[in-house]
Protein backbone atom coordinates (compact mmCIF):
# COMPACT_ATOMS: atom_id res chain seq x y z
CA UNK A 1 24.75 321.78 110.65
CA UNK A 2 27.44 319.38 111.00
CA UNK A 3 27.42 318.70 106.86
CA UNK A 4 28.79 321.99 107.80
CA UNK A 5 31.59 321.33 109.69
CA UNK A 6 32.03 318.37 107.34
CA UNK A 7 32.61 320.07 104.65
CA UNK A 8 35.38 322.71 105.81
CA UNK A 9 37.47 319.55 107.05
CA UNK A 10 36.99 318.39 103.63
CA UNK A 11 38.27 321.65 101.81
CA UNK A 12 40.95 322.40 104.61
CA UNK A 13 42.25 318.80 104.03
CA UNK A 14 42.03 320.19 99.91
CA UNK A 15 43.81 323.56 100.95
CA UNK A 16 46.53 321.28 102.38
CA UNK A 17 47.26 319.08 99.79
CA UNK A 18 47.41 322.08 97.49
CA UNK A 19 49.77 324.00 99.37
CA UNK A 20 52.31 320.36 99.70
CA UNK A 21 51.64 320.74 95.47
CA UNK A 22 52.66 324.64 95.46
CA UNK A 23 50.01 326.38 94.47
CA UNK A 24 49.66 328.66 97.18
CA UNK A 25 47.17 330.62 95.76
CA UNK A 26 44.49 327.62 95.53
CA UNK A 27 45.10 327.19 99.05
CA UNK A 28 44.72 330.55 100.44
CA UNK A 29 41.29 330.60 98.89
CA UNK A 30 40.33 326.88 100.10
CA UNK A 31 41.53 328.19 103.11
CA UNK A 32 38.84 331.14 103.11
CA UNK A 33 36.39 328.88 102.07
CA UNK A 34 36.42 326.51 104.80
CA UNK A 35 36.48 329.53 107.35
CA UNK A 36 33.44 330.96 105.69
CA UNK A 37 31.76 327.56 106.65
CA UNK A 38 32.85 327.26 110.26
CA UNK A 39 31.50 330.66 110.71
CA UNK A 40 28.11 330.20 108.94
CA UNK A 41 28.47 327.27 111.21
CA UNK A 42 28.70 329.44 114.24
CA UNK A 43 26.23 331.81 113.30
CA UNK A 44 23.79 328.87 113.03
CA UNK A 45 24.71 327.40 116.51
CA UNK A 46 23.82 331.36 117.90
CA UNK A 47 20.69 331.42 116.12
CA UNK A 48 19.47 328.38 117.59
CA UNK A 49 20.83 329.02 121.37
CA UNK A 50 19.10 332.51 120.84
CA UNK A 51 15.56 331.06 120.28
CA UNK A 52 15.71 328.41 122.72
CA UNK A 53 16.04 331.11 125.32
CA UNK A 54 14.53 334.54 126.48
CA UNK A 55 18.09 336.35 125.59
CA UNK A 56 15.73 336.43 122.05
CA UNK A 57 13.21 339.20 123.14
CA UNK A 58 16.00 341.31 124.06
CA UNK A 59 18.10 341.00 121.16
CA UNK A 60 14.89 341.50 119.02
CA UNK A 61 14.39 344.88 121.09
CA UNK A 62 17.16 346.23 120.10
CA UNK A 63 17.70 345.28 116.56
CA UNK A 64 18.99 341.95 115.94
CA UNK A 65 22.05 341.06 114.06
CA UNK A 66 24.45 341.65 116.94
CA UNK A 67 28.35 341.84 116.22
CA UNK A 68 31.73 341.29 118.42
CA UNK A 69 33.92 343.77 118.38
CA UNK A 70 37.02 344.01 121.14
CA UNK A 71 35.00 341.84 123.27
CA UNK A 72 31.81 343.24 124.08
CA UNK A 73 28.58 341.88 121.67
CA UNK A 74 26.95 345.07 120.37
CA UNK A 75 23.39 346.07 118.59
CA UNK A 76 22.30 348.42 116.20
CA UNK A 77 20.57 350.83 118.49
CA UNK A 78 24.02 350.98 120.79
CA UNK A 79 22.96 348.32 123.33
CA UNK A 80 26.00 346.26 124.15
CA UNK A 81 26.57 343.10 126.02
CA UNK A 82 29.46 341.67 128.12
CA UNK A 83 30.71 338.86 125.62
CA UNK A 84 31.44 336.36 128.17
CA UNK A 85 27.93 336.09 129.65
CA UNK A 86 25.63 338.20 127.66
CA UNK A 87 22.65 336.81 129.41
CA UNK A 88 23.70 337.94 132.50
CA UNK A 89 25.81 341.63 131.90
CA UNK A 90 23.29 343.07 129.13
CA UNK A 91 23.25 347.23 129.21
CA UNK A 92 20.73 349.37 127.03
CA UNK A 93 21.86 352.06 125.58
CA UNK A 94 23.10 354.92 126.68
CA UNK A 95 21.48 357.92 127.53
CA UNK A 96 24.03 360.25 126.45
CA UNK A 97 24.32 361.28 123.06
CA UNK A 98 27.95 361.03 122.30
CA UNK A 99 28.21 357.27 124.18
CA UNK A 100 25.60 355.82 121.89
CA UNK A 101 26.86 357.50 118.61
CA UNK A 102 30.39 355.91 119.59
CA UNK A 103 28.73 352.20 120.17
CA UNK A 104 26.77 352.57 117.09
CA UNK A 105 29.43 353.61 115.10
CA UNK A 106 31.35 350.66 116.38
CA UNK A 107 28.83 348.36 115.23
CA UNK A 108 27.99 349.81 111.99
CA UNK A 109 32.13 349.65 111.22
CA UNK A 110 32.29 346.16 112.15
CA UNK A 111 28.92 344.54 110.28
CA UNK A 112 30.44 346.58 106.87
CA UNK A 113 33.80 345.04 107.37
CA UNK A 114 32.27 341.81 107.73
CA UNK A 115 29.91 341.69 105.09
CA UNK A 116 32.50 343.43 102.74
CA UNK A 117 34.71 340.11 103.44
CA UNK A 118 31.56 338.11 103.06
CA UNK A 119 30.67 340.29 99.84
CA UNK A 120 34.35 339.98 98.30
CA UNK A 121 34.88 336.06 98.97
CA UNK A 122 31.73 335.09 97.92
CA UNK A 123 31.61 336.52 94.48
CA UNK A 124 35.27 335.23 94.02
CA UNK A 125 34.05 331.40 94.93
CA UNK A 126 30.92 331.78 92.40
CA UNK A 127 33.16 333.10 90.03
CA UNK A 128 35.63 330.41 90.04
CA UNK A 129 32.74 327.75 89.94
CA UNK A 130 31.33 329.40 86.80
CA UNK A 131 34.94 329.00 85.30
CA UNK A 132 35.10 325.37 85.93
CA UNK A 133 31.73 324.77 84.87
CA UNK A 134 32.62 326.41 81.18
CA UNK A 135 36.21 324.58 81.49
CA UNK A 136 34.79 320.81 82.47
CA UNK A 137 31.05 321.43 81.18
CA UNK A 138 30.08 319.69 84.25
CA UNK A 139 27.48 320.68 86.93
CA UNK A 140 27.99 323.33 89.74
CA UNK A 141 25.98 324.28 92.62
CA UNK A 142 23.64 326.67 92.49
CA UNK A 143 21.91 328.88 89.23
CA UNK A 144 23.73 331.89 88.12
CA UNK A 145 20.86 333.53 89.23
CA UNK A 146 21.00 332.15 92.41
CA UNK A 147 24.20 333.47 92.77
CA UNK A 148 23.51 337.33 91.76
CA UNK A 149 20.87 337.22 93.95
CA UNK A 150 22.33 336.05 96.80
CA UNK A 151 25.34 338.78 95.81
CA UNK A 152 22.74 341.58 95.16
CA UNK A 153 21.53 340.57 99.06
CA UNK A 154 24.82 341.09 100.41
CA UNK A 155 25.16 344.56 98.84
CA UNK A 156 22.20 345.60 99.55
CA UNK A 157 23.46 345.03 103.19
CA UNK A 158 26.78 347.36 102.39
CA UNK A 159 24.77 349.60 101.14
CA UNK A 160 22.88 349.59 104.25
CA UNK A 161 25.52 349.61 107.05
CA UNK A 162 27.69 352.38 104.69
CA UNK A 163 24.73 354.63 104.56
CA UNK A 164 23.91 354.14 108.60
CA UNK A 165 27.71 354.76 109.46
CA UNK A 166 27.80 357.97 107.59
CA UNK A 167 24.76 359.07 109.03
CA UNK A 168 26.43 358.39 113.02
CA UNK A 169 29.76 360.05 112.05
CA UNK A 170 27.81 362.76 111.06
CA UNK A 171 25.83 363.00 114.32
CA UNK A 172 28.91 362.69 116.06
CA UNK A 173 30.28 365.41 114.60
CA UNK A 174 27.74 367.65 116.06
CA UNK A 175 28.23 366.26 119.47
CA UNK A 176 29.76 369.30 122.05
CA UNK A 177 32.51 366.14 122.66
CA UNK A 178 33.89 366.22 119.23
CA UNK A 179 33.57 370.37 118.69
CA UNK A 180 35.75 370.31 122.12
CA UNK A 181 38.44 367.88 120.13
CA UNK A 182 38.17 369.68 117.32
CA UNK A 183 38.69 373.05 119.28
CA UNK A 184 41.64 371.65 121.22
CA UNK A 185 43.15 370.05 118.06
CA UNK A 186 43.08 373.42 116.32
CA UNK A 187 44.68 374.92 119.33
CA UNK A 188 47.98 372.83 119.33
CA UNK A 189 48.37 373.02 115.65
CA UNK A 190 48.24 376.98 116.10
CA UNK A 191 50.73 376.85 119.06
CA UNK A 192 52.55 374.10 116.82
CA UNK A 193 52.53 376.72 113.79
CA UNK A 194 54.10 378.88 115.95
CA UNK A 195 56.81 377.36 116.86
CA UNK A 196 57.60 376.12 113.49
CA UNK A 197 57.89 379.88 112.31
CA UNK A 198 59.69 381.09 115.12
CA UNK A 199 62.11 378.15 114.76
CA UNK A 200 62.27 378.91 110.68
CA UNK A 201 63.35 382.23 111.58
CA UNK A 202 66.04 381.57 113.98
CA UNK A 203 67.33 379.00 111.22
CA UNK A 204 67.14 382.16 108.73
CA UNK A 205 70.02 384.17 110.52
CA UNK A 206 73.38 383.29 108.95
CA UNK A 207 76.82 384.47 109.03
């Protein structure tokens, strides 16, 4: 893992020297680059705390592939976990309804939005190394194959989270929580409508 961390100080250090040349562009993506590897660093490091350790059952239980959002680690299923010490301040999820549809939703927002960045930077690197192979007929990593594979993987995972989020938002909007919003909401745009006409007719009188 540390050719990892290896090689985003070698394409920050890149990123650097083509920002001092002006080509900001070149940069910004370098930069992206070498974040992409410090994270799939990361992720590696969590994988191999969470198997040395019975904190791997649980997150197994409830669906693997955790995600961060504002703090708190949550799951699939709407389990969610104190970030600080997960091991110690784990909760399962809720019992009611409405709770659970809003955790779930949270996570399903946050995995697409992730692998959407993942998804979108990706492609852009392969298809920059397929341009300099054509320009310098030299060698890249990886097969063009390899690379629509591993970008038909990621999609498929899109596809998954997009189709799961619509699916909660559509649960939630059965919930007796969001009919009350909805009901409320309706109410002050009636009062609101109101007031707009009564105030369009006072404006109407003229001398």
């Amino acid at each position: 893992m540390s050719d990892l961390i290896a090689l985003a100080d070698q394409t920050e250090q890149l990123a650097r020297q083509a920002r001092a040349a002006g080509r900001p562009a070149e940069a910004d993506r370098l930069e992206g680059v070498a974040g992409r590897y410090r994270a799939e660093w990361a992720d590696k490091c969590e994988a191999e705390r969470r198997q040395r350790d019975p904190f791997t059952d649980w997150d197994k239980r409830h669906g693997g592939c955790s995600v961060i959002v504002r703090g708190t680690i949550l799951w699939p299923d709407g389990a969610r976990a104190a970030g600080g010490d997960p091991e110690n301040w784990r909760f399962e999820p809720p019992e009611n309804p409405y709770e659970r549809l809003l955790l779930q939703r949270d996570y399903h927002q946050e995995a697409l939005r992730r692998w959407e960045a993942n998804f979108a930077s990706t492609k852009a690197e392969f298809v920059e190394q397929a341009g300099l192979a054509i320009r310098f007929r030299g060698q890249v990593p990886g097969a063009p194959e390899d690379a629509r594979q591993q970008l038909e993987v990621m999609a498929e995972r899109i596809t998954h989270h997009r189709a799961e989020l619509n699916k909660v938002i559509a649960a939630l909007e059965q919930t007796e929580q969001v009919k009350q919003e909805r009901r409320e909401q309706e109410a002050k745009n009636y009062v609101r409508s109101l007031d707009n006409q009564a105030m369009a007719a006072i404006q109407s009188v003229s001398i």
